[in-house]
N, C-alpha and C. Protein backbone atom coordinates (compact mmCIF):
# COMPACT_ATOMS: atom_id res chain seq x y z
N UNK A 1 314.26 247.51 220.58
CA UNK A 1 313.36 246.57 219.92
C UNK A 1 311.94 247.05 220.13
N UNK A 2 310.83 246.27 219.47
CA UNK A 2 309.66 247.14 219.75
C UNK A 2 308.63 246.27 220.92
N UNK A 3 307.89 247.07 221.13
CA UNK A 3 306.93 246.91 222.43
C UNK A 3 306.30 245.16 222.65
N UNK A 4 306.11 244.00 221.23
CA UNK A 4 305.72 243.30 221.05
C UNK A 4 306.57 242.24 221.47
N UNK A 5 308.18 242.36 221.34
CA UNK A 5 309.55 241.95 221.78
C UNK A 5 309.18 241.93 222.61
N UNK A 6 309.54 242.73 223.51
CA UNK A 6 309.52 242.95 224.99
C UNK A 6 308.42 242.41 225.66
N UNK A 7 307.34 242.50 225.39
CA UNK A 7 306.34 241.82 225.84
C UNK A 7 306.25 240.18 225.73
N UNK A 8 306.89 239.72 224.56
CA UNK A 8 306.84 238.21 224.59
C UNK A 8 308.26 237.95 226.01
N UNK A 9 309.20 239.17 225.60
CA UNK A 9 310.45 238.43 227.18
C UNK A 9 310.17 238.44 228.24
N UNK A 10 309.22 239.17 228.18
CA UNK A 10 308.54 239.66 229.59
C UNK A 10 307.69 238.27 230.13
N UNK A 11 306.79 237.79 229.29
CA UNK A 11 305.87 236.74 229.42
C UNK A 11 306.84 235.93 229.39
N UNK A 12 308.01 235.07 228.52
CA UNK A 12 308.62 234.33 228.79
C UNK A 12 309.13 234.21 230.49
N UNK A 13 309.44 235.24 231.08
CA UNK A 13 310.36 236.00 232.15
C UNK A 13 309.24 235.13 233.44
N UNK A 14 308.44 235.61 233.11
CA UNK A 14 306.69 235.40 234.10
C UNK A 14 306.73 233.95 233.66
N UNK A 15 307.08 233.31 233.12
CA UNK A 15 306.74 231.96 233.02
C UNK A 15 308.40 230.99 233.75
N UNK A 16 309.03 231.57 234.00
CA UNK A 16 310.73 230.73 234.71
C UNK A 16 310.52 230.02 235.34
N UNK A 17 309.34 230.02 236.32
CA UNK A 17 309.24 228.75 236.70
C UNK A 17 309.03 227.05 236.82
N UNK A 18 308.25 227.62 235.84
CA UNK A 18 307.46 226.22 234.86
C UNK A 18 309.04 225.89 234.32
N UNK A 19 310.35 226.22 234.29
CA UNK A 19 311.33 225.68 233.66
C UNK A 19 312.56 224.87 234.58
N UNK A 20 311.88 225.32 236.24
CA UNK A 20 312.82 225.26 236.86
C UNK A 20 312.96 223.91 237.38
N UNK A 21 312.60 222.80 236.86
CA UNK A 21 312.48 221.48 237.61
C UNK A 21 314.05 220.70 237.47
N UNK A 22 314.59 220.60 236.24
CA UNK A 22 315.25 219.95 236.12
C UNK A 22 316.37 220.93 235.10
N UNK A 23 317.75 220.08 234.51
CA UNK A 23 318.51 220.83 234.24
C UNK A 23 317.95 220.94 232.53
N UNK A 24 317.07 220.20 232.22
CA UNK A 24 316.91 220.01 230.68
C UNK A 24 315.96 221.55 230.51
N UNK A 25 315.01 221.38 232.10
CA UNK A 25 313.80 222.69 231.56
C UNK A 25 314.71 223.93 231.18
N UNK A 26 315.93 223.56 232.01
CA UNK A 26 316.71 224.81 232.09
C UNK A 26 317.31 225.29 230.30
N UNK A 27 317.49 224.34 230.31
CA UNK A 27 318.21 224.46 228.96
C UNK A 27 317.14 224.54 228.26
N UNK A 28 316.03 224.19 227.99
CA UNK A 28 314.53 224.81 227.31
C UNK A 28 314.67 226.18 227.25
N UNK A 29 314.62 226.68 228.93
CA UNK A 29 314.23 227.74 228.69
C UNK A 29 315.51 228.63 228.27
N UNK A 30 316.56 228.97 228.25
CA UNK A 30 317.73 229.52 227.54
C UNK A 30 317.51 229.19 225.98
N UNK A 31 317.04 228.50 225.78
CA UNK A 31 316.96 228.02 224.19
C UNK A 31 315.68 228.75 223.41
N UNK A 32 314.79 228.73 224.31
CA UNK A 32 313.44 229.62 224.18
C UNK A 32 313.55 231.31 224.77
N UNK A 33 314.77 231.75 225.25
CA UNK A 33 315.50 233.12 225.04
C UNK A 33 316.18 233.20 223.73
N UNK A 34 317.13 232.11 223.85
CA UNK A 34 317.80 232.21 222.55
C UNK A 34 316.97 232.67 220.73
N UNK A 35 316.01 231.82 221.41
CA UNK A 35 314.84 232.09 220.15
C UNK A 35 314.17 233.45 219.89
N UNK A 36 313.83 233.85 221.08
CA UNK A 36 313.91 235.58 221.11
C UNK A 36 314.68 236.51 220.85
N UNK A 37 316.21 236.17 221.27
CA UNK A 37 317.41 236.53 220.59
C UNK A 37 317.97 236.76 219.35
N UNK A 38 317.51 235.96 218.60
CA UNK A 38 317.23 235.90 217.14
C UNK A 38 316.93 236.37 216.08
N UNK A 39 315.46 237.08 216.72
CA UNK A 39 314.42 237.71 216.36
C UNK A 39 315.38 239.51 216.42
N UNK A 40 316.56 239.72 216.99
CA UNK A 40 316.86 241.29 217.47
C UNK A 40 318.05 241.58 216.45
N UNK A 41 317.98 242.99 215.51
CA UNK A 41 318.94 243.29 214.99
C UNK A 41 320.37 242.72 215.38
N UNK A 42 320.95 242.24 214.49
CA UNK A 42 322.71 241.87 214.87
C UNK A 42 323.35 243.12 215.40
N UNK A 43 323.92 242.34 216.93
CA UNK A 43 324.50 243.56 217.08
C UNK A 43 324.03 244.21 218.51
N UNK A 44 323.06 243.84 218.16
CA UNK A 44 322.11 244.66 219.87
C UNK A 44 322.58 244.20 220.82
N UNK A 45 322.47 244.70 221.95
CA UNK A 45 323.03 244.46 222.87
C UNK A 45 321.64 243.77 224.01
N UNK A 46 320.66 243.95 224.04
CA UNK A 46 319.76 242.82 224.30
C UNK A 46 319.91 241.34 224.40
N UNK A 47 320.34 240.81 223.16
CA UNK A 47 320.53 240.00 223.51
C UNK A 47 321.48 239.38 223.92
N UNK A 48 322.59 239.99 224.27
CA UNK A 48 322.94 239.31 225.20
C UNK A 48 323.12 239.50 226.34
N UNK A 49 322.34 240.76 227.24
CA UNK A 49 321.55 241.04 228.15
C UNK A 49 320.95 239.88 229.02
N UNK A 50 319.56 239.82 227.42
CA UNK A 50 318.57 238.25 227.77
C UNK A 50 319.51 237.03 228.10
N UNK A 51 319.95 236.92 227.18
CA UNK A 51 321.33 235.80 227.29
C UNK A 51 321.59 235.58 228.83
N UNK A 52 322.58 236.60 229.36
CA UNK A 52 323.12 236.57 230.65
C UNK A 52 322.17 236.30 231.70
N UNK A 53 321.40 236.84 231.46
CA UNK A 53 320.22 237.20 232.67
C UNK A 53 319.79 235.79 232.61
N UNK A 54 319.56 234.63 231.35
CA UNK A 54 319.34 233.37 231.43
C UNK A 54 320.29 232.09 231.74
N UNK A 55 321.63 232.63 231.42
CA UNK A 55 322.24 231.67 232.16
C UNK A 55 322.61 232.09 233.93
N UNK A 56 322.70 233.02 234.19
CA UNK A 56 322.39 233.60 235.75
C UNK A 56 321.18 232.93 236.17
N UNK A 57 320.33 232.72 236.09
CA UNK A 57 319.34 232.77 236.38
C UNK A 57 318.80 230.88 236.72
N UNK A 58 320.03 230.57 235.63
CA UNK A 58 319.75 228.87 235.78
C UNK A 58 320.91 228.28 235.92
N UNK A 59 321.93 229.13 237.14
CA UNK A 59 322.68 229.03 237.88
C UNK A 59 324.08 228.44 236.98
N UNK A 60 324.57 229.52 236.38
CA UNK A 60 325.78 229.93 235.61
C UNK A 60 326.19 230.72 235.48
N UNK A 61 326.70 231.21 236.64
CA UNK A 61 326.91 232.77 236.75
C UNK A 61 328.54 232.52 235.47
N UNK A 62 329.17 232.16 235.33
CA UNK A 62 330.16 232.46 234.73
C UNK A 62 330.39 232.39 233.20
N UNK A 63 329.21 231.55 233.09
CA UNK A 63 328.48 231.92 231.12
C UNK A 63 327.81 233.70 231.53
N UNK A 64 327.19 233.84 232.33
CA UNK A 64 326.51 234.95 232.67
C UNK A 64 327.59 236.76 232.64
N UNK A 65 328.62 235.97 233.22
CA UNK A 65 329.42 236.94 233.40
C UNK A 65 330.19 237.82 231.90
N UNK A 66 330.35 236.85 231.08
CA UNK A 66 330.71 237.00 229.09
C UNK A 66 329.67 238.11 228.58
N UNK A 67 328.60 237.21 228.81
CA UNK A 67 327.29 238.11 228.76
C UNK A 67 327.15 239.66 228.82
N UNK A 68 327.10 239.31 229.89
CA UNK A 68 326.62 241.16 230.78
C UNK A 68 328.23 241.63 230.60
N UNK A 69 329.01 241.60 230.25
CA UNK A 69 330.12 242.48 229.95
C UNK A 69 330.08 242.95 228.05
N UNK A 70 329.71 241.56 227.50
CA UNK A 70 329.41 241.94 226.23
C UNK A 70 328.25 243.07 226.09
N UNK A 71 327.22 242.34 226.40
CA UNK A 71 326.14 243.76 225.92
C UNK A 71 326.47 245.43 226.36
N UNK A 72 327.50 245.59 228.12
CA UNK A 72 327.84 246.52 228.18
C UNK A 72 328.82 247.07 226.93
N UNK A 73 329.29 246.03 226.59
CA UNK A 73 330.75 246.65 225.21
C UNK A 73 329.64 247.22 223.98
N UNK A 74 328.11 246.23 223.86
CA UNK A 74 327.60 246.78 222.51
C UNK A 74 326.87 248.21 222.44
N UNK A 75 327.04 248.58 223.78
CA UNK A 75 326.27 249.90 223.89
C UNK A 75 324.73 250.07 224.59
N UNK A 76 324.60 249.04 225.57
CA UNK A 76 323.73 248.56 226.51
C UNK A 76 322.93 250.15 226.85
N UNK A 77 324.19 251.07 227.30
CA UNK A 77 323.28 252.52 227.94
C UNK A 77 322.90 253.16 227.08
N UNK A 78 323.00 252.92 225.91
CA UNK A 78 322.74 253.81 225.13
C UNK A 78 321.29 253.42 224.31
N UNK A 79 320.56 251.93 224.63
CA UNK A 79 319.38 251.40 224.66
C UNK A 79 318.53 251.44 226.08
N UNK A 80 318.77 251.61 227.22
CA UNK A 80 318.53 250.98 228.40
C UNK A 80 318.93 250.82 229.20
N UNK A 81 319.20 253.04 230.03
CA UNK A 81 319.67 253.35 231.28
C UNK A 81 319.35 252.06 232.11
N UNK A 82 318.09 251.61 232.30
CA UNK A 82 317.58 250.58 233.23
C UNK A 82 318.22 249.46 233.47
N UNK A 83 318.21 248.66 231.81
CA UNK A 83 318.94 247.60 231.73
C UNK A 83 320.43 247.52 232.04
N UNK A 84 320.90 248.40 231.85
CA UNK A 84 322.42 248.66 231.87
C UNK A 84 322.62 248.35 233.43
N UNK A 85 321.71 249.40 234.60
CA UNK A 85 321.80 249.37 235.80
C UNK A 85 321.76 247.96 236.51
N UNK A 86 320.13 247.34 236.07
CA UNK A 86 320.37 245.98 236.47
C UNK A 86 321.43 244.62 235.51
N UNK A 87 322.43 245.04 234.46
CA UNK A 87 323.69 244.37 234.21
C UNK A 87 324.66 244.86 234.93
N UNK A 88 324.77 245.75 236.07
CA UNK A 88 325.77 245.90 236.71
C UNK A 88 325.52 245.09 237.97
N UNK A 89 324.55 245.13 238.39
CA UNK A 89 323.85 244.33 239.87
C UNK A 89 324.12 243.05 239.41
N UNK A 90 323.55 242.56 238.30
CA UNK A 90 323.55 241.29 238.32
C UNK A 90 325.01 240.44 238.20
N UNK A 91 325.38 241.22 237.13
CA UNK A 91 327.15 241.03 236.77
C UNK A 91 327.95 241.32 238.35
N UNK A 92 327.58 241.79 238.87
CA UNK A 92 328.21 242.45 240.02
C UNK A 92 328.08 240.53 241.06
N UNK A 93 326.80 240.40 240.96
CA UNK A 93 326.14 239.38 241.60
C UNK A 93 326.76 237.81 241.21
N UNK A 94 326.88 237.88 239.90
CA UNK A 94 327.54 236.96 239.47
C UNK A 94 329.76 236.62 239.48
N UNK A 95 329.85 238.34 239.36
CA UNK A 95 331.40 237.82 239.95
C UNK A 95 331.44 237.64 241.10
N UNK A 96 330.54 237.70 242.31
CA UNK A 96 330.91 237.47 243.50
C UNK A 96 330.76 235.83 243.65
N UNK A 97 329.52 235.54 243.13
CA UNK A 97 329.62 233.97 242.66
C UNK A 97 330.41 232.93 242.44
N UNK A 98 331.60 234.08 241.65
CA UNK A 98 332.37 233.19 241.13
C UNK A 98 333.73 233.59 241.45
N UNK A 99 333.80 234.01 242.79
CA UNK A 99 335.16 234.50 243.93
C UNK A 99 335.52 235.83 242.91
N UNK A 100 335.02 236.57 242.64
CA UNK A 100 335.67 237.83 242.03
C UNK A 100 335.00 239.58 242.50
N UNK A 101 334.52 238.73 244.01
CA UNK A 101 333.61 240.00 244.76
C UNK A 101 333.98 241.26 244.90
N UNK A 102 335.76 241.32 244.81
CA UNK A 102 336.07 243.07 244.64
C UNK A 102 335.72 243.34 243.33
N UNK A 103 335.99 242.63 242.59
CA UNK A 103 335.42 243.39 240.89
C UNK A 103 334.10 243.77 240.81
N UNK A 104 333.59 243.14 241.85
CA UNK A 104 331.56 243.61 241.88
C UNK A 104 331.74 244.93 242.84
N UNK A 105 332.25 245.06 243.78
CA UNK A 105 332.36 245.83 244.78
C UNK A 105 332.82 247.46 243.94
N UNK A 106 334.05 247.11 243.30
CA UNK A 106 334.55 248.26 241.97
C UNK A 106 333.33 248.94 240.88
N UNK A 107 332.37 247.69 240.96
CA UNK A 107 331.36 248.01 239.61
C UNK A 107 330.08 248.73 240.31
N UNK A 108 330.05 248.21 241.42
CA UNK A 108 328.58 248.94 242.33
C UNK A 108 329.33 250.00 242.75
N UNK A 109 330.31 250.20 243.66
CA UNK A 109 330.45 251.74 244.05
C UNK A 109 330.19 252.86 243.75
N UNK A 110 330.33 252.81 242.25
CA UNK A 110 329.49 254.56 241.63
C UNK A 110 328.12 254.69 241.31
N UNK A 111 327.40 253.45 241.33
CA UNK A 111 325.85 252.92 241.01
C UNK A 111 325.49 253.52 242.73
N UNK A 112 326.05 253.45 243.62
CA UNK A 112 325.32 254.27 245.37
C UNK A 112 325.31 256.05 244.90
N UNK A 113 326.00 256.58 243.35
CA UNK A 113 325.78 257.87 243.47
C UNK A 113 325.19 257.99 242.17
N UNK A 114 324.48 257.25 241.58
CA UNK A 114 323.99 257.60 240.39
C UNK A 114 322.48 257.53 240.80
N UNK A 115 321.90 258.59 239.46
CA UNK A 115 320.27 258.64 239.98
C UNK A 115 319.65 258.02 240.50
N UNK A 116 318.77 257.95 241.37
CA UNK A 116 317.87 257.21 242.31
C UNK A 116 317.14 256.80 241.65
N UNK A 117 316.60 255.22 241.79
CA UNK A 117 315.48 254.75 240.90
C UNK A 117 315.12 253.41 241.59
N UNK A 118 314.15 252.45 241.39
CA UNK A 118 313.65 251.50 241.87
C UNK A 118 314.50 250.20 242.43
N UNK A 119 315.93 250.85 241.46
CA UNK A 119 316.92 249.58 241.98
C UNK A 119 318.28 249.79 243.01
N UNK A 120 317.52 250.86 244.02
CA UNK A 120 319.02 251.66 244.41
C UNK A 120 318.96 250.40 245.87
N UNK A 121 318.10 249.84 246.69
CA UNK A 121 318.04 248.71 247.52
C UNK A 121 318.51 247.83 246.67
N UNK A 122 318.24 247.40 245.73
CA UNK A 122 319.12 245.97 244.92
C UNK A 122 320.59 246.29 244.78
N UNK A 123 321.05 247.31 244.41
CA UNK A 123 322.57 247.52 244.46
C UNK A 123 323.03 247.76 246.07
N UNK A 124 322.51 248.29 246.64
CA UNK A 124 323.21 248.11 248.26
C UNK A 124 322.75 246.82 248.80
N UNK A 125 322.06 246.25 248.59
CA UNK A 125 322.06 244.46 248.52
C UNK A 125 322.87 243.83 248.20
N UNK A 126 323.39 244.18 247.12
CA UNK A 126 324.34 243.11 246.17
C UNK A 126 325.46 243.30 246.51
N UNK A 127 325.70 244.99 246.51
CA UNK A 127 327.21 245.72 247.19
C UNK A 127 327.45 244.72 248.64
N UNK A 128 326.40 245.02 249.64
CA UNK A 128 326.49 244.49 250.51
C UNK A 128 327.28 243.00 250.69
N UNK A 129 326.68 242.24 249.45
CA UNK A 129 326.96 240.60 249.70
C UNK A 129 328.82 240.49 248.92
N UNK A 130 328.91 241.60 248.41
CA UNK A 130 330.34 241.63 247.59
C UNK A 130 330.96 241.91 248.81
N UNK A 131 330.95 242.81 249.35
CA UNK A 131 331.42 243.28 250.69
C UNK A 131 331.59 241.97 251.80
N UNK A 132 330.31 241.39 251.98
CA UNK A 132 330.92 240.53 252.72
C UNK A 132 331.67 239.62 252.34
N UNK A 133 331.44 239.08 251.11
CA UNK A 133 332.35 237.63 250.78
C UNK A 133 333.87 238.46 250.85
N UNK A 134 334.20 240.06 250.86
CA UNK A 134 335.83 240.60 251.07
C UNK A 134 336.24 240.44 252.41
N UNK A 135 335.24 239.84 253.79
CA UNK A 135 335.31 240.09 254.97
C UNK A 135 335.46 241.33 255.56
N UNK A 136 334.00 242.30 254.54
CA UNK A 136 334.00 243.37 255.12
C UNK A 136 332.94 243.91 255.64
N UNK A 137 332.61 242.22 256.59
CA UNK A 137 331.09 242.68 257.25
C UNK A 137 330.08 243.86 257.73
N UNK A 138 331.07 244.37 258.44
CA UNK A 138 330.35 245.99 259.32
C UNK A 138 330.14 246.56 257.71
N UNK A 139 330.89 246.93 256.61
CA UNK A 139 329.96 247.69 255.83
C UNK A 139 329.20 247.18 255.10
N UNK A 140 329.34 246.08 254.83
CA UNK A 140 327.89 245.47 254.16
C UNK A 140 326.81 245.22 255.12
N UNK A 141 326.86 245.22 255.99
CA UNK A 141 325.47 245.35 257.33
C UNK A 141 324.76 247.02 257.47
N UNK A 142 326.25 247.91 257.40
CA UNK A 142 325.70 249.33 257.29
C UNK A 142 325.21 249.76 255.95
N UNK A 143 325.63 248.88 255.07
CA UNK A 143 324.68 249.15 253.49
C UNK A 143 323.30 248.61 253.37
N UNK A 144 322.84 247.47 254.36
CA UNK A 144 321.90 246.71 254.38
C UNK A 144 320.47 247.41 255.18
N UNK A 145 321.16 247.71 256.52
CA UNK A 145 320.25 248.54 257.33
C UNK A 145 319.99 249.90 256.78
N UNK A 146 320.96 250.13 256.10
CA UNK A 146 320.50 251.78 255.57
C UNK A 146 319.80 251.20 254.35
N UNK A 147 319.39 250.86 253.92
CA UNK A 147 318.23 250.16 252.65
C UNK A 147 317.36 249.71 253.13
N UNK A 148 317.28 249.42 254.15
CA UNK A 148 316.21 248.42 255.26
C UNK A 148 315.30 249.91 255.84
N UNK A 149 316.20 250.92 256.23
CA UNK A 149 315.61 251.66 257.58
C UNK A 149 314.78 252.38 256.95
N UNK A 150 314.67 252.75 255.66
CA UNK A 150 313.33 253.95 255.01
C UNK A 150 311.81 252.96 254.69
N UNK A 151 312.23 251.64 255.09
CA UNK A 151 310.96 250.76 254.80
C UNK A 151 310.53 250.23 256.35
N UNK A 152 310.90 250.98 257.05
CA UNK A 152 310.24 250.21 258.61
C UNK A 152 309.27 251.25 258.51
N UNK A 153 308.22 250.47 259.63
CA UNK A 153 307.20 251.58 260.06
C UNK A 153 307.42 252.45 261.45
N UNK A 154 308.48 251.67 261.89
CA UNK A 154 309.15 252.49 263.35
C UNK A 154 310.85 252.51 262.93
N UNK A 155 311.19 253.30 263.71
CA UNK A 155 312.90 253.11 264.12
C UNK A 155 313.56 253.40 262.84
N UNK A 156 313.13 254.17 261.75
CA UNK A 156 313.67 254.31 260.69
C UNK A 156 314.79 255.04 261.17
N UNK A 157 314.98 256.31 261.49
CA UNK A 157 315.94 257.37 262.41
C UNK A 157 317.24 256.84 262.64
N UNK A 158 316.72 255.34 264.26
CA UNK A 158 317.76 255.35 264.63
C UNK A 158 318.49 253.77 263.87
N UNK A 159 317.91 252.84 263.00
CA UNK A 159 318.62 251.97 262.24
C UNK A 159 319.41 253.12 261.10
N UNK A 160 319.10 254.27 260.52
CA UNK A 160 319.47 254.58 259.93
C UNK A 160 321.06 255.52 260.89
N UNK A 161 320.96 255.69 261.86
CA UNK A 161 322.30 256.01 262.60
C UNK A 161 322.83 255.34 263.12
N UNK A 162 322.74 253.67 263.30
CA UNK A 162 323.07 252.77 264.05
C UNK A 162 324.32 251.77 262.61
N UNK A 163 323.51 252.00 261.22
CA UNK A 163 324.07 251.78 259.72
C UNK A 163 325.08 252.58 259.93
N UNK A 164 324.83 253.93 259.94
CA UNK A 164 325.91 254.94 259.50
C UNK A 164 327.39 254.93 260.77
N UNK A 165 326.59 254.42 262.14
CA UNK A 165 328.19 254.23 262.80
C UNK A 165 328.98 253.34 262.72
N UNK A 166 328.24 251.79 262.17
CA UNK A 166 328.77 250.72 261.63
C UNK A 166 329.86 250.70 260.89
N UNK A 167 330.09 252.29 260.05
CA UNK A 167 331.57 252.14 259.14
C UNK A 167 331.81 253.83 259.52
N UNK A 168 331.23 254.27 260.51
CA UNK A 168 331.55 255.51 261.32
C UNK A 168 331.85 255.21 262.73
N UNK A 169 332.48 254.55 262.99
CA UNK A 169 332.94 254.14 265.01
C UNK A 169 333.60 255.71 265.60
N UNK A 170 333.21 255.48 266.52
CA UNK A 170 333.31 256.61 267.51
C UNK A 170 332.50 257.92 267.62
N UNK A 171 331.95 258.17 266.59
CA UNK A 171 330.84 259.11 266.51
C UNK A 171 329.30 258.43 267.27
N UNK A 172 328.55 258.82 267.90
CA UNK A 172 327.20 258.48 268.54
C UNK A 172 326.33 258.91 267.65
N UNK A 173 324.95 258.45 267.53
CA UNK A 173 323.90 258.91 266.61
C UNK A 173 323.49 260.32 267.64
N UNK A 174 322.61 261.07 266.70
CA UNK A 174 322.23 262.15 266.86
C UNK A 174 321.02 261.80 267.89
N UNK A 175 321.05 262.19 269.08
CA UNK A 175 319.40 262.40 270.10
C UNK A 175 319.02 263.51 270.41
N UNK A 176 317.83 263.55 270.00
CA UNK A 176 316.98 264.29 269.87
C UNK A 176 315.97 264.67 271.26
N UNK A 177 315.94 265.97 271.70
CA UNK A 177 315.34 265.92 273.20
C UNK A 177 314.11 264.96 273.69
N UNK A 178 313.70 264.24 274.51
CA UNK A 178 313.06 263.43 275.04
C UNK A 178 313.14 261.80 274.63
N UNK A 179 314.48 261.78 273.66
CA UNK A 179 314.77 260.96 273.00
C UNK A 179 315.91 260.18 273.81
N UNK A 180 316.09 258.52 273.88
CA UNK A 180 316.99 257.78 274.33
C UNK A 180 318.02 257.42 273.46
N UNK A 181 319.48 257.73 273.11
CA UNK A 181 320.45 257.11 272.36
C UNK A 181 319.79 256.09 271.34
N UNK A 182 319.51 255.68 270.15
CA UNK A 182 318.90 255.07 269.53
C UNK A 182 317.63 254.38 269.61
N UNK A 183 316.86 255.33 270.22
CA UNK A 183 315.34 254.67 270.19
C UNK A 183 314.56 255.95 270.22
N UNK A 184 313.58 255.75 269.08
CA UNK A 184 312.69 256.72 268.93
C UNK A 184 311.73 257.08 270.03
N UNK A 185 311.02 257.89 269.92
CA UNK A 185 309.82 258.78 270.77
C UNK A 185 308.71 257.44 270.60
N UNK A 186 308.56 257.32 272.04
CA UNK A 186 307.42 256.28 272.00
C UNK A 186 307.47 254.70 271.93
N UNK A 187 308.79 254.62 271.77
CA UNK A 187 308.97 253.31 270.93
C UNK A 187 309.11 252.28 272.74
């Protein structure tokens, strides 16, 4: 769609809150997507992208879930590596919602080896929370801290080997001379 689209979803997007009071704003604002929706060649897969992302968003993950599987069927990647990525997080986010957390767990697993980009912490987030609702705590904690440990200003090192033994037992992190078993120089 063109730059003017996007910019009104965008501003709609920046405005969600002003909708969030009651269940009617809610339905405003899905109706005022819908209206944007409208506006997009038949067929696109946008909208029902926007769609999903609006009933997710105003807590329906399972209208949400139709959604983000449809726009993947209309050819989502083939408009919007980006978008596509965050319909797997979110879809991912929403079957766990709705007790179907290995099917999110199935859908994020190959998203931890696909290109690196601004949303690779949101998918080991989300992986993470699929993971746990399977009762598979230790690796959703070692997916969490290893997303966590490149944003500390200390101890990045050893959270990042303390993650990796979490679903690696019996191996020790790596120490480094003047260094204590998981604690950095100085610390």
């Amino acid at each position: 769609m063109n730059q003017d689209w996007e910019e009104r979803v965008t501003a709609l997007w920046a405005r969600f809150d002003d909708y969030a009071d009651t269940d009617e704003d809610a339905a405003r604002f899905r109706a005022d997507v819908d209206a944007l929706v409208a506006e997009l060649p038949e067929g696109s897969p946008l909208g029902p992208f926007e769609q999903a992302c609006a009933f997710d968003s105003t807590g329906h993950p399972d209208q949400a879930v139709r959604l983000y599987r449809e726009a993947l069927a209309r050819g989502l990647a083939d408009v919007s590596p980006y978008k596509t990525r965050r319909t797997k997080i979110q879809l991912a986010s929403s079957l766990r919602n709705i007790g179907q957390a290995e099917e999110g767990v199935k859908l994020l697993e190959p998203e931890l080896d696909a290109p690196s980009d601004e949303l690779d912490d949101a998918v080991r987030a989300c992986l993470a929370l699929c993971l746990s609702s399977l009762g598979r705590d230790r690796e959703g904690l070692s997916l969490a801290l290893g997303a966590l440990a490149p944003h500390l200003p200390r101890y990045q090192r050893s959270m990042a080997n303390y993650a990796r033994l979490l679903v690696e037992p019996g191996e020790r992190p790596g120490v480094e001379p003047g260094e204590r078993p998981g604690v950095e120089p100085g610390a």
